[in-house]
PDB file of N, CA and C in Angstrom:
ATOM      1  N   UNK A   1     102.399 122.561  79.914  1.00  0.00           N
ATOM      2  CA  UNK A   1     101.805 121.369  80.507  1.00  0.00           C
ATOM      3  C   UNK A   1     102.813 120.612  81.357  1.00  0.00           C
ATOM      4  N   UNK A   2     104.162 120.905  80.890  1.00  0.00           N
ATOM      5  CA  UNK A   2     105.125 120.107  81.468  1.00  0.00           C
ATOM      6  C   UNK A   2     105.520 120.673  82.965  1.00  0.00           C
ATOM      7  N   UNK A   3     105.101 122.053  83.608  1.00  0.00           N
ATOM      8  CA  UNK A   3     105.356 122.695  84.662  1.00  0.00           C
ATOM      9  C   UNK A   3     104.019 122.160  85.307  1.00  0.00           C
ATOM     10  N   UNK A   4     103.207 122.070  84.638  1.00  0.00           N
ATOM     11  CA  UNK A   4     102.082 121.655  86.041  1.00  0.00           C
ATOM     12  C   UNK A   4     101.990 120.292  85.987  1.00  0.00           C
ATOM     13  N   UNK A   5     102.564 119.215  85.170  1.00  0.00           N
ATOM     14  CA  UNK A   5     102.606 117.929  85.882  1.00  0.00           C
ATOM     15  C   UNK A   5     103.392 117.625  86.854  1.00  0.00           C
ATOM     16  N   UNK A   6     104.683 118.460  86.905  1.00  0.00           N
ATOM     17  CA  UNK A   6     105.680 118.626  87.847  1.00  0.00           C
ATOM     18  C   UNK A   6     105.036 119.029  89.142  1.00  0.00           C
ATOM     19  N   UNK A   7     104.244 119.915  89.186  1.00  0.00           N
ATOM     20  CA  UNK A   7     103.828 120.618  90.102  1.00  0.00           C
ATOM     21  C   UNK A   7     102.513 119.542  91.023  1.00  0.00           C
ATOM     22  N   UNK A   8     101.785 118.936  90.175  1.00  0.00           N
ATOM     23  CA  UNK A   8     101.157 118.030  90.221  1.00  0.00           C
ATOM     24  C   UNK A   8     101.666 116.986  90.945  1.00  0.00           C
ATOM     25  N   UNK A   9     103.118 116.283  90.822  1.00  0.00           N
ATOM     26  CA  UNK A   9     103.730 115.314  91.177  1.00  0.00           C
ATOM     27  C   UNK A   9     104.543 115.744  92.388  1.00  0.00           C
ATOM     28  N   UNK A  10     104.693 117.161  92.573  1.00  0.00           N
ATOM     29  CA  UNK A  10     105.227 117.530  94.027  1.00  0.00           C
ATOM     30  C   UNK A  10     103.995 117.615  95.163  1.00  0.00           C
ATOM     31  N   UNK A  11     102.928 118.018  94.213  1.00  0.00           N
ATOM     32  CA  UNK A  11     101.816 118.349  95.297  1.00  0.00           C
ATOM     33  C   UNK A  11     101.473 116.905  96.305  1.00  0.00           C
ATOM     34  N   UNK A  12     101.932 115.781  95.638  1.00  0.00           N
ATOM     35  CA  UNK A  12     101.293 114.825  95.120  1.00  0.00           C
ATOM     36  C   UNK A  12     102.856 113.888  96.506  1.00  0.00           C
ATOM     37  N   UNK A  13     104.096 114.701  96.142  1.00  0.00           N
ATOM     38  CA  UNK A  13     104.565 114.000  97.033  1.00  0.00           C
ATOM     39  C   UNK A  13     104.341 114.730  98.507  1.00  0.00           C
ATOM     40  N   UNK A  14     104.560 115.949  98.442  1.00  0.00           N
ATOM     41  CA  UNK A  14     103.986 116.688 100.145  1.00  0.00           C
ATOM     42  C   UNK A  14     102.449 115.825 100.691  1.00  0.00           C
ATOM     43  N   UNK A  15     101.520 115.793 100.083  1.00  0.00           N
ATOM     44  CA  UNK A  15     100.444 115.248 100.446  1.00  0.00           C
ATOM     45  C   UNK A  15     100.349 113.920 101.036  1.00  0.00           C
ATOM     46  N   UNK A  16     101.217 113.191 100.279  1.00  0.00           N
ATOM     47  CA  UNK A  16     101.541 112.062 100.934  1.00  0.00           C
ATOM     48  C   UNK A  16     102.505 112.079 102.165  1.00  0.00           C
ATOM     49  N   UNK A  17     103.695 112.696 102.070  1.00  0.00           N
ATOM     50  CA  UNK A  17     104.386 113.032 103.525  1.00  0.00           C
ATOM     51  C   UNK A  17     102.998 113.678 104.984  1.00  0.00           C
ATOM     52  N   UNK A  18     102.332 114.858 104.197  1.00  0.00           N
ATOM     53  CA  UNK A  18     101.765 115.196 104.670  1.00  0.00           C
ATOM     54  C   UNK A  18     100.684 114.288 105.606  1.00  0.00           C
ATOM     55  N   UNK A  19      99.998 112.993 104.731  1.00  0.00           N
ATOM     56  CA  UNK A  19      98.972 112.074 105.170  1.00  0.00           C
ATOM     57  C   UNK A  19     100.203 110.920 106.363  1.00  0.00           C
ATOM     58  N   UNK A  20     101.428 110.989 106.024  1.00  0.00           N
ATOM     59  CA  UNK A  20     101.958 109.598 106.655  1.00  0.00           C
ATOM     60  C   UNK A  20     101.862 110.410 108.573  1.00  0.00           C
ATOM     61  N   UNK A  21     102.533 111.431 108.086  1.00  0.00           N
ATOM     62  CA  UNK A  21     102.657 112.704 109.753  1.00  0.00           C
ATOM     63  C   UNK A  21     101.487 112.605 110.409  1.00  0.00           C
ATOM     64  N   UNK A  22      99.932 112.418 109.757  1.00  0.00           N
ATOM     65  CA  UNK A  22      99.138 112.721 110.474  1.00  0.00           C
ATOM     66  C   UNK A  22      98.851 111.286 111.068  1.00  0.00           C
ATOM     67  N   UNK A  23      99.183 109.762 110.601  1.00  0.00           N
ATOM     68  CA  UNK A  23      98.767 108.292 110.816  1.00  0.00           C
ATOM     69  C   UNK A  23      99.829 108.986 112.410  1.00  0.00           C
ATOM     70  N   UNK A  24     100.956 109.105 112.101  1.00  0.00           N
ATOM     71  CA  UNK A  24     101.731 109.001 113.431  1.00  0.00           C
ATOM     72  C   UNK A  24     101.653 109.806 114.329  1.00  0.00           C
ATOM     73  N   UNK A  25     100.889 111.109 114.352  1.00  0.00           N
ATOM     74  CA  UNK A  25     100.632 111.850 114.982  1.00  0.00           C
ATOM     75  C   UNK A  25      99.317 111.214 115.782  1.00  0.00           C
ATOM     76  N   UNK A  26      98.492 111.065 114.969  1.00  0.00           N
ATOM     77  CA  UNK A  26      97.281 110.644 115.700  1.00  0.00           C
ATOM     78  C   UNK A  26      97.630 108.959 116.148  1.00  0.00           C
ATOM     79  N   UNK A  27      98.409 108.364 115.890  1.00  0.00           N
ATOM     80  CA  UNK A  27      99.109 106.897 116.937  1.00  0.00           C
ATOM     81  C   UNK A  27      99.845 107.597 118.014  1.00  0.00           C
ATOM     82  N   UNK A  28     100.034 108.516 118.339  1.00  0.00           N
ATOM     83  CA  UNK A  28     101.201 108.860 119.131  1.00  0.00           C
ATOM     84  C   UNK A  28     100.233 109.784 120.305  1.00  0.00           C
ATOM     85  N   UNK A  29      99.160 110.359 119.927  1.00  0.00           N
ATOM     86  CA  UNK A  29      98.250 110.888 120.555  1.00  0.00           C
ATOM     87  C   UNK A  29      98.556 112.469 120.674  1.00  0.00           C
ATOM     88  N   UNK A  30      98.995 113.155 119.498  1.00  0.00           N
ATOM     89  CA  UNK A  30      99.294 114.670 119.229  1.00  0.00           C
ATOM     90  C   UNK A  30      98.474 114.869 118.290  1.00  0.00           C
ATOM     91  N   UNK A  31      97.399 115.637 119.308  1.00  0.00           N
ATOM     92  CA  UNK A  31      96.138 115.923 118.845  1.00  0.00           C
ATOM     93  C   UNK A  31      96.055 117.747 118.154  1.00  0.00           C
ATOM     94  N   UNK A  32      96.763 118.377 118.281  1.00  0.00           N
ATOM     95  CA  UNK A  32      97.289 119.723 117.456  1.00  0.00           C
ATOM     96  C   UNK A  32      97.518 119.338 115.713  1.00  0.00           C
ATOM     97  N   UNK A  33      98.893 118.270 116.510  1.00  0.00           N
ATOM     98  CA  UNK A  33      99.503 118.186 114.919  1.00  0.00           C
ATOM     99  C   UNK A  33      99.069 117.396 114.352  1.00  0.00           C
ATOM    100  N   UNK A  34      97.582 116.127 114.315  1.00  0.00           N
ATOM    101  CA  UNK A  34      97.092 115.412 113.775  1.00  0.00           C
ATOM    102  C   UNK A  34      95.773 116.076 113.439  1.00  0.00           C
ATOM    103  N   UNK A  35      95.744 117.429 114.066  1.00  0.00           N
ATOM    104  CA  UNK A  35      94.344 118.176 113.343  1.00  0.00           C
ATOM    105  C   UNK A  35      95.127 118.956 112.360  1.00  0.00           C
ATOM    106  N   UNK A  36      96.020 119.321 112.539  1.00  0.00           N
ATOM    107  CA  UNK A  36      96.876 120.241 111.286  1.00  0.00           C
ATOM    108  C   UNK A  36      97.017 119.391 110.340  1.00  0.00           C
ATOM    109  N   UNK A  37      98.054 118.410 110.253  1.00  0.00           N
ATOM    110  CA  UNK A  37      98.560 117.918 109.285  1.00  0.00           C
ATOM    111  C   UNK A  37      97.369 117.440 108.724  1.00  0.00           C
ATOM    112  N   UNK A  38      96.144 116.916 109.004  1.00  0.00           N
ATOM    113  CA  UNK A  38      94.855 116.017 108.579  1.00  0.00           C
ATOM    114  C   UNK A  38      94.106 117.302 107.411  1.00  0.00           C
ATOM    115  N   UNK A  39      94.359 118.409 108.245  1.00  0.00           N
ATOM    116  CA  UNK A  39      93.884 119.472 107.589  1.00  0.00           C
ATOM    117  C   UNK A  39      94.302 119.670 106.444  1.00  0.00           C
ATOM    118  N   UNK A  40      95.763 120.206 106.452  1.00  0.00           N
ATOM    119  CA  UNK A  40      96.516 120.518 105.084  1.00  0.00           C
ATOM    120  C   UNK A  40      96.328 119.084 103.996  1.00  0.00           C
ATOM    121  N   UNK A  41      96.774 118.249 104.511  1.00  0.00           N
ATOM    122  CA  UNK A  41      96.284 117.225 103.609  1.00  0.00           C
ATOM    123  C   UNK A  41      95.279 117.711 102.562  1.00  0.00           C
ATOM    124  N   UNK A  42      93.793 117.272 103.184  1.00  0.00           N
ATOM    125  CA  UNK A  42      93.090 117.745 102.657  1.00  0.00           C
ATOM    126  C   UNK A  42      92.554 119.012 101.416  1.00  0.00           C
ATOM    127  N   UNK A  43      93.576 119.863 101.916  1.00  0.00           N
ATOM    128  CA  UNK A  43      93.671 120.862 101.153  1.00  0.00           C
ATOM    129  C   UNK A  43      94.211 120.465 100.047  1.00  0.00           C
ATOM    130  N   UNK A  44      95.576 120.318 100.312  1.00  0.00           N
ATOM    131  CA  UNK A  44      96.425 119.588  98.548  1.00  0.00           C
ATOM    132  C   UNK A  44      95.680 118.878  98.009  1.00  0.00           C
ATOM    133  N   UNK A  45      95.192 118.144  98.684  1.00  0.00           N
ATOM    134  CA  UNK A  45      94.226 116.938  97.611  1.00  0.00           C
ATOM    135  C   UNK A  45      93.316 117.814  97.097  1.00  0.00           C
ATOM    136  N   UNK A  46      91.674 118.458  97.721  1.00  0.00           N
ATOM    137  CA  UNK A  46      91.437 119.241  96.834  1.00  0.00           C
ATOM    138  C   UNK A  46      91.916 119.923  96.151  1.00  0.00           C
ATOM    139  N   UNK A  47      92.503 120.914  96.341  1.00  0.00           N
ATOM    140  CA  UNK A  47      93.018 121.919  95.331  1.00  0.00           C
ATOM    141  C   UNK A  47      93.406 121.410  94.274  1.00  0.00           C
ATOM    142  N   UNK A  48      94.258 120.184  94.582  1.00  0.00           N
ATOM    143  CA  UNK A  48      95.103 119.496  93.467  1.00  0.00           C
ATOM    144  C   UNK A  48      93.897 119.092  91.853  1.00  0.00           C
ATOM    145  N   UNK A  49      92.979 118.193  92.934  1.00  0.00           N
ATOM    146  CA  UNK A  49      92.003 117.314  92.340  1.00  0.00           C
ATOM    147  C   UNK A  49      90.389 118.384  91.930  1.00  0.00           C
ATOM    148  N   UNK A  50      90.498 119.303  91.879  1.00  0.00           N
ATOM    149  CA  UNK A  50      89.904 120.982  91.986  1.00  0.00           C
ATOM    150  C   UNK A  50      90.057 121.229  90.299  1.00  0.00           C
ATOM    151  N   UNK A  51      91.650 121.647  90.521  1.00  0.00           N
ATOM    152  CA  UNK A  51      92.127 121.684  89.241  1.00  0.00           C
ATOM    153  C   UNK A  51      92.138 120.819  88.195  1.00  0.00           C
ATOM    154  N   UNK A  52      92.834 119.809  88.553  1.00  0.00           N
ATOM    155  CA  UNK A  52      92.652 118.649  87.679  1.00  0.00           C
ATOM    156  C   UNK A  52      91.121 118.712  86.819  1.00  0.00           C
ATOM    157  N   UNK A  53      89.972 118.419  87.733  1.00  0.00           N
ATOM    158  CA  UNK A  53      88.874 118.698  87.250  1.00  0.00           C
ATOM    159  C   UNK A  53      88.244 119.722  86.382  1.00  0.00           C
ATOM    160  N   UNK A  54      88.386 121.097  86.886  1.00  0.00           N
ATOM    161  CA  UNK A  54      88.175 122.545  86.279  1.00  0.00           C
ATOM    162  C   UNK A  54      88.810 122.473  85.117  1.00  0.00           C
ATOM    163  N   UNK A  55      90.547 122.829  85.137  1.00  0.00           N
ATOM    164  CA  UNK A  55      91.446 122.906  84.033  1.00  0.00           C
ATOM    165  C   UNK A  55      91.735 122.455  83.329  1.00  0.00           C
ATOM    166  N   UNK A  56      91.701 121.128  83.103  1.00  0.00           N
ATOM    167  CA  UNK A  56      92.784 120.075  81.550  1.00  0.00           C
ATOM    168  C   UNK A  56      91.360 118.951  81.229  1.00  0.00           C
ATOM    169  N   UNK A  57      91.400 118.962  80.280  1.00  0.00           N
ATOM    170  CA  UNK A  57      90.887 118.389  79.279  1.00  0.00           C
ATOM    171  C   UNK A  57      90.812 116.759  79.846  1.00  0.00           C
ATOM    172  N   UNK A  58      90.111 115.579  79.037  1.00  0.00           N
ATOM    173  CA  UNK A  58      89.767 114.536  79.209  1.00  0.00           C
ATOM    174  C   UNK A  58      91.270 113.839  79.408  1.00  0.00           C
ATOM    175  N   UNK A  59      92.122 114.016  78.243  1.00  0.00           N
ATOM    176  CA  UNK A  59      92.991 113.633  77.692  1.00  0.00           C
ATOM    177  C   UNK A  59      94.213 113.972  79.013  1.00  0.00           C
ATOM    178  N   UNK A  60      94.369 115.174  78.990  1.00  0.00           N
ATOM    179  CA  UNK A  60      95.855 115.849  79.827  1.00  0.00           C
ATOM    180  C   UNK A  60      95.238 115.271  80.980  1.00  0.00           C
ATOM    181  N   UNK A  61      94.044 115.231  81.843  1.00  0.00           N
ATOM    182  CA  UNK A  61      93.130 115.219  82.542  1.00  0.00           C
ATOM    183  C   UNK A  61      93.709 113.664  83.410  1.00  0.00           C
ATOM    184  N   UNK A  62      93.720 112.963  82.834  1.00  0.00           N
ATOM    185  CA  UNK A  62      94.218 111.467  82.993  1.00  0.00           C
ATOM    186  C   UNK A  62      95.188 111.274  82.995  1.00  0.00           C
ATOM    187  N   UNK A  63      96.180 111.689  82.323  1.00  0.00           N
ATOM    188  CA  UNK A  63      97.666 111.886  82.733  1.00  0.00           C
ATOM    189  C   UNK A  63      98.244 112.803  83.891  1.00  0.00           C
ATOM    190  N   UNK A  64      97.740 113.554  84.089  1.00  0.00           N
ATOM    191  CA  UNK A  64      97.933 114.484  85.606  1.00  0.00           C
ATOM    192  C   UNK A  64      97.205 113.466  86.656  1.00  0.00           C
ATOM    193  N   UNK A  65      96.399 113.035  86.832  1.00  0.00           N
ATOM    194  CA  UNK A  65      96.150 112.363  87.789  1.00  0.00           C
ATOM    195  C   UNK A  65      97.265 110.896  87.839  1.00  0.00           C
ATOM    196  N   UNK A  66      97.533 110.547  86.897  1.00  0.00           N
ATOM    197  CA  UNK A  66      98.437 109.098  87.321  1.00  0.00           C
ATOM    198  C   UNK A  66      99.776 109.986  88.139  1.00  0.00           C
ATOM    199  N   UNK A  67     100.520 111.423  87.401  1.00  0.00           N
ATOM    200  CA  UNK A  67     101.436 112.352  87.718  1.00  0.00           C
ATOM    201  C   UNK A  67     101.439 112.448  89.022  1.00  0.00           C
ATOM    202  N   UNK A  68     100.099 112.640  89.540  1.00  0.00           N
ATOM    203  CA  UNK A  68      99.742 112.860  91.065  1.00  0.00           C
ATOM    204  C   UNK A  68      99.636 111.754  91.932  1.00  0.00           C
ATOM    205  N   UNK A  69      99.553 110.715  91.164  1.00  0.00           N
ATOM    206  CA  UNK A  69      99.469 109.425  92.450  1.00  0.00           C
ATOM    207  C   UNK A  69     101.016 108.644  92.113  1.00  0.00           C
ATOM    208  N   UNK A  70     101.280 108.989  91.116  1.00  0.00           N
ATOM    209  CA  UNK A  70     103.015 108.672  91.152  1.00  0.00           C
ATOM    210  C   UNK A  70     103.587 109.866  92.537  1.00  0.00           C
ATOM    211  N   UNK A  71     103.328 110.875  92.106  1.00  0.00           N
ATOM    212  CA  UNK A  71     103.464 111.614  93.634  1.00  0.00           C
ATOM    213  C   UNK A  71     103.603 111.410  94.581  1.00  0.00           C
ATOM    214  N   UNK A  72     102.041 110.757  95.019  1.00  0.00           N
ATOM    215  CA  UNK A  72     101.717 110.620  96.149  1.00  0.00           C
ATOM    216  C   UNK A  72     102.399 109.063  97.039  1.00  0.00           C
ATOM    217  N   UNK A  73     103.098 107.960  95.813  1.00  0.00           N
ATOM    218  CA  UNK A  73     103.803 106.637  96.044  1.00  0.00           C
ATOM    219  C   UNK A  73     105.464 107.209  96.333  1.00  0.00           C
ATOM    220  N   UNK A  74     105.750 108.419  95.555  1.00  0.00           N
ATOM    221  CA  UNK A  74     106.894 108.462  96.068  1.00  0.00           C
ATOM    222  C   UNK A  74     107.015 109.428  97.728  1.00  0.00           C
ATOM    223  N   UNK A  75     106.247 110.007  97.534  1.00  0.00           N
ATOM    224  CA  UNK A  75     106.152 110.485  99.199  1.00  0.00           C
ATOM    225  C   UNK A  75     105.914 109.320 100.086  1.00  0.00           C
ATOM    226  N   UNK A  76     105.348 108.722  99.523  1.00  0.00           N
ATOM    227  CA  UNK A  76     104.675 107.637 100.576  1.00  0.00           C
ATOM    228  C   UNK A  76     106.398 106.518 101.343  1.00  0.00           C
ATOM    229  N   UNK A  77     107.480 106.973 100.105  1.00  0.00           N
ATOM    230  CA  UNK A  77     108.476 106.055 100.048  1.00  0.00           C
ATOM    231  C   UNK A  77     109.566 106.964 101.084  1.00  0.00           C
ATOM    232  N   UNK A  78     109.202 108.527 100.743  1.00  0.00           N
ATOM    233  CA  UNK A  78     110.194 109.549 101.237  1.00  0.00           C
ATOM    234  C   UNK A  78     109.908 109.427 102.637  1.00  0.00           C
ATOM    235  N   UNK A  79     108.678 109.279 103.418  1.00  0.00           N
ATOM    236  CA  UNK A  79     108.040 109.508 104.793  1.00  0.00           C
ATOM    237  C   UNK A  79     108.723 108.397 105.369  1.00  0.00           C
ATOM    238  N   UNK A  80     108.063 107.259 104.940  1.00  0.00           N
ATOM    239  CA  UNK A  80     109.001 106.160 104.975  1.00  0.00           C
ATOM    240  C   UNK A  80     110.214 105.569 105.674  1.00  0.00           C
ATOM    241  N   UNK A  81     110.990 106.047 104.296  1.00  0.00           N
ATOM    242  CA  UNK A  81     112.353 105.983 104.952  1.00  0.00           C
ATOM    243  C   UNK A  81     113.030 106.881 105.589  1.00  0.00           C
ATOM    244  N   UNK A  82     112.461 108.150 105.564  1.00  0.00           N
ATOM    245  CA  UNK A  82     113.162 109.203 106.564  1.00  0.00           C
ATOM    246  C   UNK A  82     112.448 109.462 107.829  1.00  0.00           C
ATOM    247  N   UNK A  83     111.520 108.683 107.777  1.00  0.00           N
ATOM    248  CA  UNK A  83     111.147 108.597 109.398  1.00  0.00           C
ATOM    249  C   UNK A  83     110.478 109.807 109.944  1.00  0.00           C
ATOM    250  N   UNK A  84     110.220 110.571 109.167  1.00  0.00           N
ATOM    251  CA  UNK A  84     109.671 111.806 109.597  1.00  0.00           C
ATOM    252  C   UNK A  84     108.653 111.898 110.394  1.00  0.00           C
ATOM    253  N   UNK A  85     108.334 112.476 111.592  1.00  0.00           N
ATOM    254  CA  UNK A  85     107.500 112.907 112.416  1.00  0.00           C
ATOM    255  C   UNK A  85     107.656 111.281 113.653  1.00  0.00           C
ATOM    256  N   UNK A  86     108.661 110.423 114.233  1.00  0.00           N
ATOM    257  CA  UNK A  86     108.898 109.275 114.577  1.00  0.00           C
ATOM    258  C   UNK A  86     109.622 110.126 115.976  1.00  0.00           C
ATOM    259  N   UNK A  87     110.552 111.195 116.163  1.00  0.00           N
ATOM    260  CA  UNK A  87     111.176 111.816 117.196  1.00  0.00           C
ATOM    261  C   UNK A  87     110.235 111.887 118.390  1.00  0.00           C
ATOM    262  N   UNK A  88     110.689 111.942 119.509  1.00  0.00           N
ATOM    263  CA  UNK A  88     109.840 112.086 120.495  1.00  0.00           C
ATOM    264  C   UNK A  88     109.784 113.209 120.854  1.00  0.00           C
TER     265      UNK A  88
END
């Protein structure tokens, strides 16, 4: 259980890097990489929230999801401050 909350909480930080790339892509008017990145997004989140649902119980069930939005706050912090996707 302890490998897929991990896994959960990485998915959880890419997704969020993933969602910040596409705000600045589509402000910046890069219409490729704001259909990509919008895309993949999407994907992690389902898949993520797929599983969550299908696989773990009521109990584990609720703790993987806080795992995943702790995730998704620290990506939100990583995009952030490293400025990623900001280059011209």
């Amino acid at each position: 259980m302890f490998l897929t909350l991990i896994v959960y909480f990485l998915a959880g930080v890419f997704q969020d890097i993933l969602f910040t790339l596409n705000i600045r892509y589509v402000s910046k008017g890069k219409t490729f990489l704001a259909v990509l990145s919008s895309f993949l997004t999407v994907i992690v989140s389902m898949i993520v929230l797929y599983n969550i649902v299908t696989q773990l119980g009521d109990q584990r069930g609720i703790v993987a999801i806080i795992v995943y939005a702790a995730g998704i706050a620290v990506g939100t912090f990583f995009a952030m401050k490293l400025k990623i996707g900001l280059k011209e």
